[in-house]
C-alpha atoms as a PDB file:
ATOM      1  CA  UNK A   1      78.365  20.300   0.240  1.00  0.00           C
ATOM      2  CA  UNK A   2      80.596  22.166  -2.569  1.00  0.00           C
ATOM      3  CA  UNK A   3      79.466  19.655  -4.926  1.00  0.00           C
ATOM      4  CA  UNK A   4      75.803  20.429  -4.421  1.00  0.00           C
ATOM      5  CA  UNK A   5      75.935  24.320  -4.383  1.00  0.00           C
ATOM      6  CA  UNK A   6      78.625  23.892  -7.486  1.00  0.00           C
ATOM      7  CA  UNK A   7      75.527  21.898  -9.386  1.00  0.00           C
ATOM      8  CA  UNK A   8      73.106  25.030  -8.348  1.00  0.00           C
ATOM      9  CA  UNK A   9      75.455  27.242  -9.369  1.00  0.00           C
ATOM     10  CA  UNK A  10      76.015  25.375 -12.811  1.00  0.00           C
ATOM     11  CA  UNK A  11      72.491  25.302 -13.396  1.00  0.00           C
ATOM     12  CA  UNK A  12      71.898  29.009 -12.591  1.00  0.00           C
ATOM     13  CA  UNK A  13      75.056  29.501 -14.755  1.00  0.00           C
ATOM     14  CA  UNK A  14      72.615  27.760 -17.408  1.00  0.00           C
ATOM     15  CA  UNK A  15      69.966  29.065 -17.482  1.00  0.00           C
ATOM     16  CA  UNK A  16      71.644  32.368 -17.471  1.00  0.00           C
ATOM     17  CA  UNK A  17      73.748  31.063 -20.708  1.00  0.00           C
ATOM     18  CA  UNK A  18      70.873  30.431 -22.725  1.00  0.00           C
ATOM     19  CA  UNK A  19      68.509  33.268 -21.413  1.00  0.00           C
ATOM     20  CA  UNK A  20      71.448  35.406 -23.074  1.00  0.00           C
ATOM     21  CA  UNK A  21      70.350  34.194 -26.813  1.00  0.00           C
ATOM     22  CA  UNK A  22      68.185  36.687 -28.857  1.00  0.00           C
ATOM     23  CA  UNK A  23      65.404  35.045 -29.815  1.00  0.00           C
ATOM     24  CA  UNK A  24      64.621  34.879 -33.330  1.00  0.00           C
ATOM     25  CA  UNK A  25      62.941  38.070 -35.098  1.00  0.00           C
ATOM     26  CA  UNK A  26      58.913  36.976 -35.181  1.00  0.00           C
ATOM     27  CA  UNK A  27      59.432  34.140 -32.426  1.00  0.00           C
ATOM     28  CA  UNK A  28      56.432  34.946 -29.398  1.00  0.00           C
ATOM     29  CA  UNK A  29      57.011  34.237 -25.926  1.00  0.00           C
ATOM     30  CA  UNK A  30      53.541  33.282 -25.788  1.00  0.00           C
ATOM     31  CA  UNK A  31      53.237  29.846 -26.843  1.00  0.00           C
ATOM     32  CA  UNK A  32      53.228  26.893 -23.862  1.00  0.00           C
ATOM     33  CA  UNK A  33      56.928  25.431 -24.776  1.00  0.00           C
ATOM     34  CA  UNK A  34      58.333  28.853 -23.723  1.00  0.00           C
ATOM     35  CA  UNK A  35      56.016  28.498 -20.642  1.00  0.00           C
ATOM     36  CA  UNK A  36      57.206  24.720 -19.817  1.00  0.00           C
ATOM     37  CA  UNK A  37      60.583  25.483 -20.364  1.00  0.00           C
ATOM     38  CA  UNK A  38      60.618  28.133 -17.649  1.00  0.00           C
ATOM     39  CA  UNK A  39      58.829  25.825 -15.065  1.00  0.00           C
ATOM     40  CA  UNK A  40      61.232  22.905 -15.760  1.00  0.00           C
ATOM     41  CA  UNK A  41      64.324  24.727 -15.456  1.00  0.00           C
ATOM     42  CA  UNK A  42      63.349  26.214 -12.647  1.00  0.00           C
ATOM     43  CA  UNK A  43      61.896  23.360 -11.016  1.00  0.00           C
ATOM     44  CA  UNK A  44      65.326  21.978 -11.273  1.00  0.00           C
ATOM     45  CA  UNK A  45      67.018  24.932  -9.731  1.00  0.00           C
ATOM     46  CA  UNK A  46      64.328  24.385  -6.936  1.00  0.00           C
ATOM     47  CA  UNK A  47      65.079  21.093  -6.373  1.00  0.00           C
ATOM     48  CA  UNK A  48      68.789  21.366  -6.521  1.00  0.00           C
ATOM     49  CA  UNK A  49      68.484  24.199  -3.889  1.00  0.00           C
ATOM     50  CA  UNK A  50      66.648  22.341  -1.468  1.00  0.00           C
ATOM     51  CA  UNK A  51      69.123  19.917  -1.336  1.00  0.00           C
ATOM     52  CA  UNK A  52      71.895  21.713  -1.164  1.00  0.00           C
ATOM     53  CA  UNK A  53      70.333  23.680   1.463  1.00  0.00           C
ATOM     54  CA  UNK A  54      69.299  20.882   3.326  1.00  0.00           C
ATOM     55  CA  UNK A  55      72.876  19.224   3.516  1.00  0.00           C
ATOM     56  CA  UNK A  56      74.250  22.799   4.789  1.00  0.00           C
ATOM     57  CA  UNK A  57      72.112  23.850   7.339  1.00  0.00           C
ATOM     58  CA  UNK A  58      70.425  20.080   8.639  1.00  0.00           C
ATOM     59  CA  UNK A  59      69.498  22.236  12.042  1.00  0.00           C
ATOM     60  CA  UNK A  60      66.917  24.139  10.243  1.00  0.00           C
ATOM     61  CA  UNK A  61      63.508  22.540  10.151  1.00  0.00           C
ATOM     62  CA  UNK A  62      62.664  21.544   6.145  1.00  0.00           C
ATOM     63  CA  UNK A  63      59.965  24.001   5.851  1.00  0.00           C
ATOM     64  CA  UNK A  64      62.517  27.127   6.428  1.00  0.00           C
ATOM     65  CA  UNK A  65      64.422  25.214   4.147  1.00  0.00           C
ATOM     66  CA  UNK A  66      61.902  24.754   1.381  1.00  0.00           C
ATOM     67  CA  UNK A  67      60.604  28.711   1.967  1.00  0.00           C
ATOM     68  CA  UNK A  68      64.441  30.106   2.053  1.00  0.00           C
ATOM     69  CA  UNK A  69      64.993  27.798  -1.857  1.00  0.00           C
ATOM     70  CA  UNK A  70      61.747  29.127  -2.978  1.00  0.00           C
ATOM     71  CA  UNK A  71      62.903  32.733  -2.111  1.00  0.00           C
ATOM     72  CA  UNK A  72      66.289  32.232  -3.728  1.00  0.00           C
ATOM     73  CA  UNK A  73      65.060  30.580  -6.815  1.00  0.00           C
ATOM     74  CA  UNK A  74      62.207  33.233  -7.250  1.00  0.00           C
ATOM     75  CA  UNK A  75      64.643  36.235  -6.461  1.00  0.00           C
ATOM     76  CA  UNK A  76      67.134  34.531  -8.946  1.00  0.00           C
ATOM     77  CA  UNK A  77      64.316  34.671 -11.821  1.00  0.00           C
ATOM     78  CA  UNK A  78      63.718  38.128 -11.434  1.00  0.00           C
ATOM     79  CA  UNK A  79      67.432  39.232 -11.552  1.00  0.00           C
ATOM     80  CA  UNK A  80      67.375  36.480 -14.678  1.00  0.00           C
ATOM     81  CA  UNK A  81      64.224  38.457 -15.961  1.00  0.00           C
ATOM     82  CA  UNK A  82      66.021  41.882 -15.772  1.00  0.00           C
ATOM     83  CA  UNK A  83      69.223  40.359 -17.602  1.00  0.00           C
ATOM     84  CA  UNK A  84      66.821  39.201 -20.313  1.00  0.00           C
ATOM     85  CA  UNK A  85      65.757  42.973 -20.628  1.00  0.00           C
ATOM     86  CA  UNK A  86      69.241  44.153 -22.063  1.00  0.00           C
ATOM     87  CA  UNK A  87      69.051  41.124 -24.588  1.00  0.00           C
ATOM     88  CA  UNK A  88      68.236  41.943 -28.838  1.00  0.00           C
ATOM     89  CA  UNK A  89      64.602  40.490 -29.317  1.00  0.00           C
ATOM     90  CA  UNK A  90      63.855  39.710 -25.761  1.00  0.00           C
ATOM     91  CA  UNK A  91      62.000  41.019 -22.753  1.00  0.00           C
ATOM     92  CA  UNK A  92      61.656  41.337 -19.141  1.00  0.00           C
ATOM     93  CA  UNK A  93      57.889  39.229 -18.262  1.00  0.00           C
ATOM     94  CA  UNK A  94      56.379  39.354 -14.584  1.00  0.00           C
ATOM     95  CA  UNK A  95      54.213  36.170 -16.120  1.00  0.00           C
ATOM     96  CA  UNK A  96      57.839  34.200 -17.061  1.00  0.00           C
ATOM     97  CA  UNK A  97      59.072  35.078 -13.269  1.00  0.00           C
ATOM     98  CA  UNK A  98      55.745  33.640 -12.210  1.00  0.00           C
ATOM     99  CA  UNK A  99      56.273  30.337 -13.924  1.00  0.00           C
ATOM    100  CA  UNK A 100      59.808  30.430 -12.586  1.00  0.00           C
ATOM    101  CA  UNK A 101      58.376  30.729  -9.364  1.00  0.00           C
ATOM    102  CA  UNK A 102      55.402  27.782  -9.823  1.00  0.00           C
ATOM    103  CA  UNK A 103      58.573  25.529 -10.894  1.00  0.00           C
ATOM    104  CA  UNK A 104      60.829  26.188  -8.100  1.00  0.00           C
ATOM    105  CA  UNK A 105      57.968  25.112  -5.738  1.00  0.00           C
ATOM    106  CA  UNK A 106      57.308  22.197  -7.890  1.00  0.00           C
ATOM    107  CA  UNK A 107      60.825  21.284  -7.519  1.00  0.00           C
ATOM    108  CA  UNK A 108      60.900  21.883  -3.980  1.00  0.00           C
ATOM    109  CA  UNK A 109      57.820  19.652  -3.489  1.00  0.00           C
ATOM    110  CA  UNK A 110      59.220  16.793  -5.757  1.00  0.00           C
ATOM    111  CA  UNK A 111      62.038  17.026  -3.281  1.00  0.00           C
ATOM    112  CA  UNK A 112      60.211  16.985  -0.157  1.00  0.00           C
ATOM    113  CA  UNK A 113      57.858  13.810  -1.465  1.00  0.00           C
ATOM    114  CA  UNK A 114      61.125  12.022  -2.037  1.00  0.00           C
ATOM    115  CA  UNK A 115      62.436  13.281   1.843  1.00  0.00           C
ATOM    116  CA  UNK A 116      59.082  12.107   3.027  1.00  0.00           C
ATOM    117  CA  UNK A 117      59.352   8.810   1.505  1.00  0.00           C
ATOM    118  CA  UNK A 118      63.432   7.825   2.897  1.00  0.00           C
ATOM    119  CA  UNK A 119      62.124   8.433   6.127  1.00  0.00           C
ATOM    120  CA  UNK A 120      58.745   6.149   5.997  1.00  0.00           C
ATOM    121  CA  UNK A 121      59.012   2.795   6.645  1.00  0.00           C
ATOM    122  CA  UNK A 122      57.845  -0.032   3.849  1.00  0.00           C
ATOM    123  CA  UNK A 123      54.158  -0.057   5.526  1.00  0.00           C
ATOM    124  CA  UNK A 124      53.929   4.279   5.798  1.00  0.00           C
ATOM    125  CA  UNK A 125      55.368   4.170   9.431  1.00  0.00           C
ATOM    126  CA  UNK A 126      58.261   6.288  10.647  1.00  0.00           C
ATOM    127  CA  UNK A 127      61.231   4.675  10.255  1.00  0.00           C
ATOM    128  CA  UNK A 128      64.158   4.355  12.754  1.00  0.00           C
END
């Protein structure tokens, strides 16, 4: 379990790292690759959450697991959206925390295909 909330909090620690970099005077936040970037790292942070979630609290059914990683991942982009605002030549975006948001539950749903899948048998059958 400390492993798996240590990788969440490594990643969060990461994007937090790099969302602390000015950007470059005349450098837009508008362009797709700034767009991609937040729904990838935050897809990650999604899907590390769910697990780590999972493996802590394996009482709780997997969709108040999935909801409570979406909320934490979502909440953590805004707070990560508000850091941004105190940064030279950046700014806080409700679109970015959107994206982060769309990634989280992309990473969430890559997670629960994958769950699905372990406990499906080789002809779509529960297994067990």
């Amino acid at each position: 379990m400390r492993l798996r909330f240590g990788l969440v909090a490594g990643w969060a620690a990461l994007i937090f790292l790099f969302s602390s970099f000015p950007n470059p005077p005349g450098a837009s936040g508008g362009e797709w690759r700034y767009d991609a970037a937040h729904v990838a790292e935050y897809a990650i942070l999604g899907a590390l959450l769910a697990i780590a979630l999972g493996h802590w609290r394996r009482t709780w059914p997997w969709f108040a697991i999935a909801v409570t990683a979406w909320l934490v991942a979502s909440v953590y982009g805004m707070s990560d959206e508000f850091h941004q605002s105190f940064v030279p030549n950046r700014d806080a975006n409700w679109l970015d925390v959107g994206f982060d948001a769309v990634g989280a539950a992309l990473g969430i749903v890559v997670v629960t295909g994958i769950r699905a899948g372990r406990h499906l048998g080789p002809h779509g059958r529960t297994s067990g």
